[in-house]
PDB file of N, CA and C in Angstrom:
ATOM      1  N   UNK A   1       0.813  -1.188   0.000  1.00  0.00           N
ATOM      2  CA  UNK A   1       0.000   0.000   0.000  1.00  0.00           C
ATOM      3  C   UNK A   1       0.862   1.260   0.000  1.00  0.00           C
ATOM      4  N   UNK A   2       2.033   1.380   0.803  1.00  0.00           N
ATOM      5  CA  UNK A   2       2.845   2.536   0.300  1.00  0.00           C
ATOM      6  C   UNK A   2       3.320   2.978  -0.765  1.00  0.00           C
ATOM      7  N   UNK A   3       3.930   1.486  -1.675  1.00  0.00           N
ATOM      8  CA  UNK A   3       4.508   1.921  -2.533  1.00  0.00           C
ATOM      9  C   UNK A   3       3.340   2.364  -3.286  1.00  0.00           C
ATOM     10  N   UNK A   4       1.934   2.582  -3.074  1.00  0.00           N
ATOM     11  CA  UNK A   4       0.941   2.965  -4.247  1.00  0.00           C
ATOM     12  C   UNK A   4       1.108   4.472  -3.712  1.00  0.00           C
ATOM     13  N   UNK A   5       0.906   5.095  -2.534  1.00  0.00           N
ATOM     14  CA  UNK A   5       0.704   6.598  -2.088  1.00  0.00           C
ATOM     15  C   UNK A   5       1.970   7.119  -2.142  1.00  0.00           C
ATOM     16  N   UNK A   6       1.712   8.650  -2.640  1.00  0.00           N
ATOM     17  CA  UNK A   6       2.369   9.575  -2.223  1.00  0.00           C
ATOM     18  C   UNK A   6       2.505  10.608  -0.704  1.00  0.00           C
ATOM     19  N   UNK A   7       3.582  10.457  -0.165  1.00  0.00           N
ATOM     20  CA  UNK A   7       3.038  11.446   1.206  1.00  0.00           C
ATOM     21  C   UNK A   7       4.897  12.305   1.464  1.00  0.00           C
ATOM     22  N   UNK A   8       4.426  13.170   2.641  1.00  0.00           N
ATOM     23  CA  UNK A   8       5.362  14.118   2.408  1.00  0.00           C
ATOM     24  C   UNK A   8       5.783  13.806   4.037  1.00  0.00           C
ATOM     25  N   UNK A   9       5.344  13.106   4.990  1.00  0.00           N
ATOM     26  CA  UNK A   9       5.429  13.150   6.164  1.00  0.00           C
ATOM     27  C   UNK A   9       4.859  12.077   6.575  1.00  0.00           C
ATOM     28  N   UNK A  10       5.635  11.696   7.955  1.00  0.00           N
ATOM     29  CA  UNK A  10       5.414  10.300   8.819  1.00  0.00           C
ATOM     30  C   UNK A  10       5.868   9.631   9.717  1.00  0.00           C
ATOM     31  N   UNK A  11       4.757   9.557  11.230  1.00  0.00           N
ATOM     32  CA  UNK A  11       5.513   9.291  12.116  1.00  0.00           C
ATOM     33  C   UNK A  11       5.194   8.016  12.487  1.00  0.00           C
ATOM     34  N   UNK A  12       6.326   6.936  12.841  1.00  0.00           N
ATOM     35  CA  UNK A  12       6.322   5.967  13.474  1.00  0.00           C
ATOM     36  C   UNK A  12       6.598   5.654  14.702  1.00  0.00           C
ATOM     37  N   UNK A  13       5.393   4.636  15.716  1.00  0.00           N
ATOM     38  CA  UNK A  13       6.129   4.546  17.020  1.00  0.00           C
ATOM     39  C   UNK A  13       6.374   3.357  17.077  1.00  0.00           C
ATOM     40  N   UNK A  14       7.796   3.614  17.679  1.00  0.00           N
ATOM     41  CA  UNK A  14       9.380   3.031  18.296  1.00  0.00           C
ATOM     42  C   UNK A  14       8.295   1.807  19.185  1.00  0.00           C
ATOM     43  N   UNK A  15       7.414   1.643  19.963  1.00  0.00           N
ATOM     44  CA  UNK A  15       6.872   1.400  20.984  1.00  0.00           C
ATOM     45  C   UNK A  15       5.829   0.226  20.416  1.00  0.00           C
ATOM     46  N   UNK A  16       5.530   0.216  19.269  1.00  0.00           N
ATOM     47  CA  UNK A  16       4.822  -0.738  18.611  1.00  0.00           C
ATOM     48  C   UNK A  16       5.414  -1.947  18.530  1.00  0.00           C
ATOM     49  N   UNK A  17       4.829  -2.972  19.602  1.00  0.00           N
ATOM     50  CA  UNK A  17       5.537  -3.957  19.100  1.00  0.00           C
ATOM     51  C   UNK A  17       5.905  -4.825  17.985  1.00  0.00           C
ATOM     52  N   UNK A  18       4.166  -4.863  17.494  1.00  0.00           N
ATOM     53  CA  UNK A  18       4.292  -5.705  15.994  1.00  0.00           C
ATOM     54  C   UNK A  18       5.250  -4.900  14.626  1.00  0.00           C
ATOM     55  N   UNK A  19       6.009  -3.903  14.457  1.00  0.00           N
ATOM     56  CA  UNK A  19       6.607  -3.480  13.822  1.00  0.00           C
ATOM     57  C   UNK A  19       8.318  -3.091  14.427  1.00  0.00           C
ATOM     58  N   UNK A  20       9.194  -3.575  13.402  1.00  0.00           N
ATOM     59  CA  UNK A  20      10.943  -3.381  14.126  1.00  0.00           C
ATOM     60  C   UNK A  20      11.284  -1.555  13.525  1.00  0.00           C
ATOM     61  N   UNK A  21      10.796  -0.773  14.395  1.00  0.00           N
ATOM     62  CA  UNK A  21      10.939   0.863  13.374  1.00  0.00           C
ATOM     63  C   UNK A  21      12.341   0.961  12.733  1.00  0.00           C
ATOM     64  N   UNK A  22      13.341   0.319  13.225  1.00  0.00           N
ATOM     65  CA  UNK A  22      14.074   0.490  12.242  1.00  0.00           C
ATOM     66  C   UNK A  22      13.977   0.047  10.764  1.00  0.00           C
ATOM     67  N   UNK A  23      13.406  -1.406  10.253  1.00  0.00           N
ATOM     68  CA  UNK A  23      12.805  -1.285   9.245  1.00  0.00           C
ATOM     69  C   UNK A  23      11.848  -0.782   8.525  1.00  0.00           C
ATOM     70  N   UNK A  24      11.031  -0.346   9.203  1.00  0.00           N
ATOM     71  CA  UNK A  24       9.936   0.236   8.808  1.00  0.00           C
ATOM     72  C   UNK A  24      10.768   1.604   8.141  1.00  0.00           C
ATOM     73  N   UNK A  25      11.346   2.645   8.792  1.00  0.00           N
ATOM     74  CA  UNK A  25      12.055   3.500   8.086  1.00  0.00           C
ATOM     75  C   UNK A  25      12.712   3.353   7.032  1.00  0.00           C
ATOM     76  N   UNK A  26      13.276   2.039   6.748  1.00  0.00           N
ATOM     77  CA  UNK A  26      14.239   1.915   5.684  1.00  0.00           C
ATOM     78  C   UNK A  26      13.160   1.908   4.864  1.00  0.00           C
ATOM     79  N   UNK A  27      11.829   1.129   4.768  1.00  0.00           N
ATOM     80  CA  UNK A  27      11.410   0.805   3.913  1.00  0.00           C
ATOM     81  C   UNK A  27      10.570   2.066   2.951  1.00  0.00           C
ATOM     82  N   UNK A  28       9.986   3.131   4.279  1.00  0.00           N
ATOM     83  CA  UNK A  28       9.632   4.070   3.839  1.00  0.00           C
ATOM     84  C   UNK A  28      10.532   4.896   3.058  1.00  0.00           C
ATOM     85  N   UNK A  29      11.405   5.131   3.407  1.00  0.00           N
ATOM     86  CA  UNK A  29      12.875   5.582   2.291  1.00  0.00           C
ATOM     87  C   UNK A  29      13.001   5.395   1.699  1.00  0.00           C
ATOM     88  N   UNK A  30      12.821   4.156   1.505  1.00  0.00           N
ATOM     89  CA  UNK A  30      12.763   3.337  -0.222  1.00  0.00           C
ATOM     90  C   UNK A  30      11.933   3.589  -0.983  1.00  0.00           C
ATOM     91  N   UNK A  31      11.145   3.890  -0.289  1.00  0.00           N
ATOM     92  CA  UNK A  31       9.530   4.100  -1.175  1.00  0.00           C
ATOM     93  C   UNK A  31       9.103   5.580  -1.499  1.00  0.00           C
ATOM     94  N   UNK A  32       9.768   5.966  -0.678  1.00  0.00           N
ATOM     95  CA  UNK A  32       9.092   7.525  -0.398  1.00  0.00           C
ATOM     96  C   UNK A  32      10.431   8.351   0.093  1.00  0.00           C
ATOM     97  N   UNK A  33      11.797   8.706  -0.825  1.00  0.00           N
ATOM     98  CA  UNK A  33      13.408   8.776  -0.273  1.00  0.00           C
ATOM     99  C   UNK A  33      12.961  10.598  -0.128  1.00  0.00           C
ATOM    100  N   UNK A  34      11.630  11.749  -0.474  1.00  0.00           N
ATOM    101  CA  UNK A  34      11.969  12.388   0.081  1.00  0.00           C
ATOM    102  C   UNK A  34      10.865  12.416   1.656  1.00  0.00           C
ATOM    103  N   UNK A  35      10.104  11.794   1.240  1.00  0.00           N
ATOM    104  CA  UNK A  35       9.474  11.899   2.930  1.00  0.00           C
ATOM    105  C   UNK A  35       9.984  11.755   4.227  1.00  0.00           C
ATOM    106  N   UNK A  36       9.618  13.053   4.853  1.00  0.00           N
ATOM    107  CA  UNK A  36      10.020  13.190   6.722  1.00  0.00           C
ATOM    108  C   UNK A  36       9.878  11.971   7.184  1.00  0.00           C
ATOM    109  N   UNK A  37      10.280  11.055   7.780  1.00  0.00           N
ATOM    110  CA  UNK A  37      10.167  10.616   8.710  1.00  0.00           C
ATOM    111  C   UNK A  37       9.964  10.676   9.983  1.00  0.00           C
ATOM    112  N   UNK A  38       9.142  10.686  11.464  1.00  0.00           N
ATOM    113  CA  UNK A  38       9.677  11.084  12.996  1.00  0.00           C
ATOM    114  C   UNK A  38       9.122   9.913  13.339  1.00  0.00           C
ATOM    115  N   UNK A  39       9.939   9.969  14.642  1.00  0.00           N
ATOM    116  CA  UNK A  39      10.011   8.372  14.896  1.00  0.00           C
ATOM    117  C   UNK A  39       9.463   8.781  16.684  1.00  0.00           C
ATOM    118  N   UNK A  40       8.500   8.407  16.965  1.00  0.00           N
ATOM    119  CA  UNK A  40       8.082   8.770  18.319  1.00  0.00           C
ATOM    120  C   UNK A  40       7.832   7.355  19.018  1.00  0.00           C
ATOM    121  N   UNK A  41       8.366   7.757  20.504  1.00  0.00           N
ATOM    122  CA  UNK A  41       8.496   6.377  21.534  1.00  0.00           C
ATOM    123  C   UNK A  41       8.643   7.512  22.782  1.00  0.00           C
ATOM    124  N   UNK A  42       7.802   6.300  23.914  1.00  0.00           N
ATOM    125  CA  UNK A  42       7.436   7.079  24.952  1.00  0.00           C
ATOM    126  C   UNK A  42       8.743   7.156  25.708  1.00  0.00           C
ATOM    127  N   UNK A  43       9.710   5.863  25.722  1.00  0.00           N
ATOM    128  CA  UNK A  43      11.051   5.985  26.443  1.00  0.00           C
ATOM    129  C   UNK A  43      12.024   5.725  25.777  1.00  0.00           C
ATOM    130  N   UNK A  44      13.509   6.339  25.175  1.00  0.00           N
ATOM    131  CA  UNK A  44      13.776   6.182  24.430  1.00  0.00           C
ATOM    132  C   UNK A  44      15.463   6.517  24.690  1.00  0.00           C
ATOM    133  N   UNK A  45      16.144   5.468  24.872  1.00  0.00           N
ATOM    134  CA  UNK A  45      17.464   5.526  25.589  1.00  0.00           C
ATOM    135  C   UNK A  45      18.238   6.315  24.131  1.00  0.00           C
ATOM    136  N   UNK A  46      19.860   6.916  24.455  1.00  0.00           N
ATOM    137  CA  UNK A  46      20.587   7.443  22.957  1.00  0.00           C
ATOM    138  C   UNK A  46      20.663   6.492  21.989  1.00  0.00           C
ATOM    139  N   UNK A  47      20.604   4.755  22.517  1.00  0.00           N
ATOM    140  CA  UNK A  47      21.051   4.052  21.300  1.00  0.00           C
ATOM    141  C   UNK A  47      20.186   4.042  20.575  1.00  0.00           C
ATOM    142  N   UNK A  48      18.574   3.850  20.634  1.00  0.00           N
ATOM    143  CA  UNK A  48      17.958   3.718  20.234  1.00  0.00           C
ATOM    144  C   UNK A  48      17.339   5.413  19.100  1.00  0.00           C
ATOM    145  N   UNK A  49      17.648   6.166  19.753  1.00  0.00           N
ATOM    146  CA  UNK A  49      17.638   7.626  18.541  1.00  0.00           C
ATOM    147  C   UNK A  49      18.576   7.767  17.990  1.00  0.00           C
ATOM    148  N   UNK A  50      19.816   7.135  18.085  1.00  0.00           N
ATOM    149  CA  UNK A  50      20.704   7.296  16.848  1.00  0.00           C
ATOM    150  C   UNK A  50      20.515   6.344  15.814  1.00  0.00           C
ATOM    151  N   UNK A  51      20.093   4.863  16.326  1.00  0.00           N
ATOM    152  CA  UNK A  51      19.458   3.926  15.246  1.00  0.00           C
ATOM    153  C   UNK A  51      18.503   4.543  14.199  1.00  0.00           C
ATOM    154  N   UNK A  52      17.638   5.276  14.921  1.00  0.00           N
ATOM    155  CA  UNK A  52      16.385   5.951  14.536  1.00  0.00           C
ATOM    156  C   UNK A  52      16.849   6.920  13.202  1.00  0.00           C
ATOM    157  N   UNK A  53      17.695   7.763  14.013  1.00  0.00           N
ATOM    158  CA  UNK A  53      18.583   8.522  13.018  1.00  0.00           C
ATOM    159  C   UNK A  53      19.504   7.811  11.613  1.00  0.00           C
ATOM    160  N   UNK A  54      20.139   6.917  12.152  1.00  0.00           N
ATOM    161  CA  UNK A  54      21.225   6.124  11.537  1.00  0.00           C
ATOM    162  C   UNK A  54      20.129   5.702  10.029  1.00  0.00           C
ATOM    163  N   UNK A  55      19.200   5.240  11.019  1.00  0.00           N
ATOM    164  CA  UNK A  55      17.895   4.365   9.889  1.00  0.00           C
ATOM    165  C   UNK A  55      17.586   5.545   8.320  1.00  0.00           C
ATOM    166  N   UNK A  56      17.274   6.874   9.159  1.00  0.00           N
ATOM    167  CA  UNK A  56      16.911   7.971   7.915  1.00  0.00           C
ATOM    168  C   UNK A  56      15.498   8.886   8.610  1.00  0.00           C
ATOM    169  N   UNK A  57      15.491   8.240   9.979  1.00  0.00           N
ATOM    170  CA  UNK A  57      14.364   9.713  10.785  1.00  0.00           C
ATOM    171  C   UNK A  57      15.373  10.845  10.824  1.00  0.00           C
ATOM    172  N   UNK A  58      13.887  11.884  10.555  1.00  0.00           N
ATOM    173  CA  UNK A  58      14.946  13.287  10.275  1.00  0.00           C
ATOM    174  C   UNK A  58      14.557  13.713  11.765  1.00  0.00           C
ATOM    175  N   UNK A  59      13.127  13.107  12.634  1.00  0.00           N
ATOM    176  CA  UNK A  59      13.231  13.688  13.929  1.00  0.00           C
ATOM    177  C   UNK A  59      12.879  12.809  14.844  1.00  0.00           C
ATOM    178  N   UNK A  60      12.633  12.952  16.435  1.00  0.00           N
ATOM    179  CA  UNK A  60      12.488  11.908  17.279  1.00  0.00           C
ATOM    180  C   UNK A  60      12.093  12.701  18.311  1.00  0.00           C
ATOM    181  N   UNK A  61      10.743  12.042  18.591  1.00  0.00           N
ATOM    182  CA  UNK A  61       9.819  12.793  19.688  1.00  0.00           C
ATOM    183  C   UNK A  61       9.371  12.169  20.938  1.00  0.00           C
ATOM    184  N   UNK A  62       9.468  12.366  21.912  1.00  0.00           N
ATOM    185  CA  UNK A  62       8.692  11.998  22.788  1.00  0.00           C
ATOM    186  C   UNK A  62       7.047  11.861  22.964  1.00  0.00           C
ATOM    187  N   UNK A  63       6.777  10.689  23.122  1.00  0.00           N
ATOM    188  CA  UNK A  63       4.983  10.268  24.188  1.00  0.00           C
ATOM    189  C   UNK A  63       5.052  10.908  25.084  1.00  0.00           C
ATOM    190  N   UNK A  64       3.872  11.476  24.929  1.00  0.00           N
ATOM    191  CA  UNK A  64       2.913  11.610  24.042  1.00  0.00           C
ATOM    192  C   UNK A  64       3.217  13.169  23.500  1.00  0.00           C
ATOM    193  N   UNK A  65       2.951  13.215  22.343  1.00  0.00           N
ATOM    194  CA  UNK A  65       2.996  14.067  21.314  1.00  0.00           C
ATOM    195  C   UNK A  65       2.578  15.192  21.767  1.00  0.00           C
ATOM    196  N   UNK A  66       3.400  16.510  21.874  1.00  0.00           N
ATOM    197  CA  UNK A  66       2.543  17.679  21.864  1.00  0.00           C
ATOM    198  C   UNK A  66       1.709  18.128  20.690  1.00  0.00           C
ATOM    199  N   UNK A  67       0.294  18.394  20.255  1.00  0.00           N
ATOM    200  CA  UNK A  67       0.206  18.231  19.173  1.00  0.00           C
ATOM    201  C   UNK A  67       0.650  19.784  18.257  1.00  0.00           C
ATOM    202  N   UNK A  68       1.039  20.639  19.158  1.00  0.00           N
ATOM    203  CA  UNK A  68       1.433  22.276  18.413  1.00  0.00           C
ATOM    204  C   UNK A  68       2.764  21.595  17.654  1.00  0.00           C
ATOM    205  N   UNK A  69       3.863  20.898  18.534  1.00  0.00           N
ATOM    206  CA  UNK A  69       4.737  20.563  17.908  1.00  0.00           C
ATOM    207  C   UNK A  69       4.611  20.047  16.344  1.00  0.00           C
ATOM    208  N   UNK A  70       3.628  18.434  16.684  1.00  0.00           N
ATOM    209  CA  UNK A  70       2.790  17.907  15.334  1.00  0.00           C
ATOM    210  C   UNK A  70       3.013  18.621  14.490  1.00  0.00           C
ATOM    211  N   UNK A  71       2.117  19.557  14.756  1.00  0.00           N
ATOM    212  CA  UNK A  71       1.733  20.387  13.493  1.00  0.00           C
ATOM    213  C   UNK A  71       2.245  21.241  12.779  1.00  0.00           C
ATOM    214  N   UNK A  72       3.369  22.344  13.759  1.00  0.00           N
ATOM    215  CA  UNK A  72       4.432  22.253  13.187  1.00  0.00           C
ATOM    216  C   UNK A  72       5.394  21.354  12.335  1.00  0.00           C
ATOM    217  N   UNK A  73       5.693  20.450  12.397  1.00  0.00           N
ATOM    218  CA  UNK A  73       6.395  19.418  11.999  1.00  0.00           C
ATOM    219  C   UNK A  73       5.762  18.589  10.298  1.00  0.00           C
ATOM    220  N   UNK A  74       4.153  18.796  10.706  1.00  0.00           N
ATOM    221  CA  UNK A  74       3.505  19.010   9.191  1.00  0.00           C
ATOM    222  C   UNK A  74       3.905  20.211   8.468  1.00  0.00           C
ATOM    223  N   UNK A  75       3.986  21.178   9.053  1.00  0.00           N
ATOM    224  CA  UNK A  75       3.857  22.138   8.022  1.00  0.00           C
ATOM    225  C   UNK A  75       5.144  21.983   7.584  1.00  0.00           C
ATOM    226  N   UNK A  76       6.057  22.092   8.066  1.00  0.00           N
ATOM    227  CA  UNK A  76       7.571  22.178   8.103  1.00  0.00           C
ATOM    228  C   UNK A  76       7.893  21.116   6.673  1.00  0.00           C
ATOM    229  N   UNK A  77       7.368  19.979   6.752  1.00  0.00           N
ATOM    230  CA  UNK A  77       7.141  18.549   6.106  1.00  0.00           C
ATOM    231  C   UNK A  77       6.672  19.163   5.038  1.00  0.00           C
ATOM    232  N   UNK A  78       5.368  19.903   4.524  1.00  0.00           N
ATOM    233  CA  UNK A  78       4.594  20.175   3.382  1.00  0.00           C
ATOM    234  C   UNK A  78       5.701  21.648   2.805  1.00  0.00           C
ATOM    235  N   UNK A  79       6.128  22.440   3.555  1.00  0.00           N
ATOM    236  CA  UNK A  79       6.816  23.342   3.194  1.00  0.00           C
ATOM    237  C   UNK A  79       7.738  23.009   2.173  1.00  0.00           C
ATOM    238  N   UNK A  80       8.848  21.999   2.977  1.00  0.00           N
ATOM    239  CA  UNK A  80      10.270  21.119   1.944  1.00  0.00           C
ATOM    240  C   UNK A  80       9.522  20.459   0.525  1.00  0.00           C
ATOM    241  N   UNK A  81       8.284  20.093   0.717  1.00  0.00           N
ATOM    242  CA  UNK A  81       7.818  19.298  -0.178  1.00  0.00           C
ATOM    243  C   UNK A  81       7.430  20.077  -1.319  1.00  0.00           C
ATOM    244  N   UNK A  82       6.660  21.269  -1.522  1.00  0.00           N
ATOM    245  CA  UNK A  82       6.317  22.268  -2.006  1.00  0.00           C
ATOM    246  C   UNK A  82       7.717  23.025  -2.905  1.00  0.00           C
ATOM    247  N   UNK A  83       8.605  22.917  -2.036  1.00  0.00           N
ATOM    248  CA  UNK A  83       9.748  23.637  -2.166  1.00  0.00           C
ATOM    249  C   UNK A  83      10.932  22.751  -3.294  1.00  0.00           C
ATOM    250  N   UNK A  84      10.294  21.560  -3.237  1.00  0.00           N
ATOM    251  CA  UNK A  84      11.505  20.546  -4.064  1.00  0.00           C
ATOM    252  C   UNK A  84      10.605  20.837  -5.693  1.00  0.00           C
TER     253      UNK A  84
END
């Protein structure tokens, strides 16, 4: 189903078990190499946000989400996208 949509932004949580977010990022990259990535988890030691990073998240947020941040972070997302 991804590789059918286009999107400009997308956050995954770290905290989900049924998904490994580090793949999940790669895969979205693959599919979608200019879409944001953010990778949100409620506890989240350095190794695990540099993986995050390492993977191709451009950000990494803490649980629960402020949503002003969010939305910022959309616009920010639709801005680059607009802009390419």
């Amino acid at each position: 189903m991804l590789r059918e949509l286009e999107f400009d932004f997308t956050v995954i949580d770290a905290d989900n078990p049924s998904i490994d977010y580090r793949k999940c990022i790669h895969f979205v990259k693959s599919t979608q190499p200019k879409a944001r990535v953010v990778v949100a988890a409620e506890i989240g030691d350095d190794e695990m946000w540099l993986d995050a990073l390492d993977a191709g998240a451009c950000d990494l947020v803490e649980k629960p989400i402020d949503g002003t941040y969010l939305e910022r972070l959309c616009h920010r997302a639709a801005s680059r996208a607009a802009a390419a």
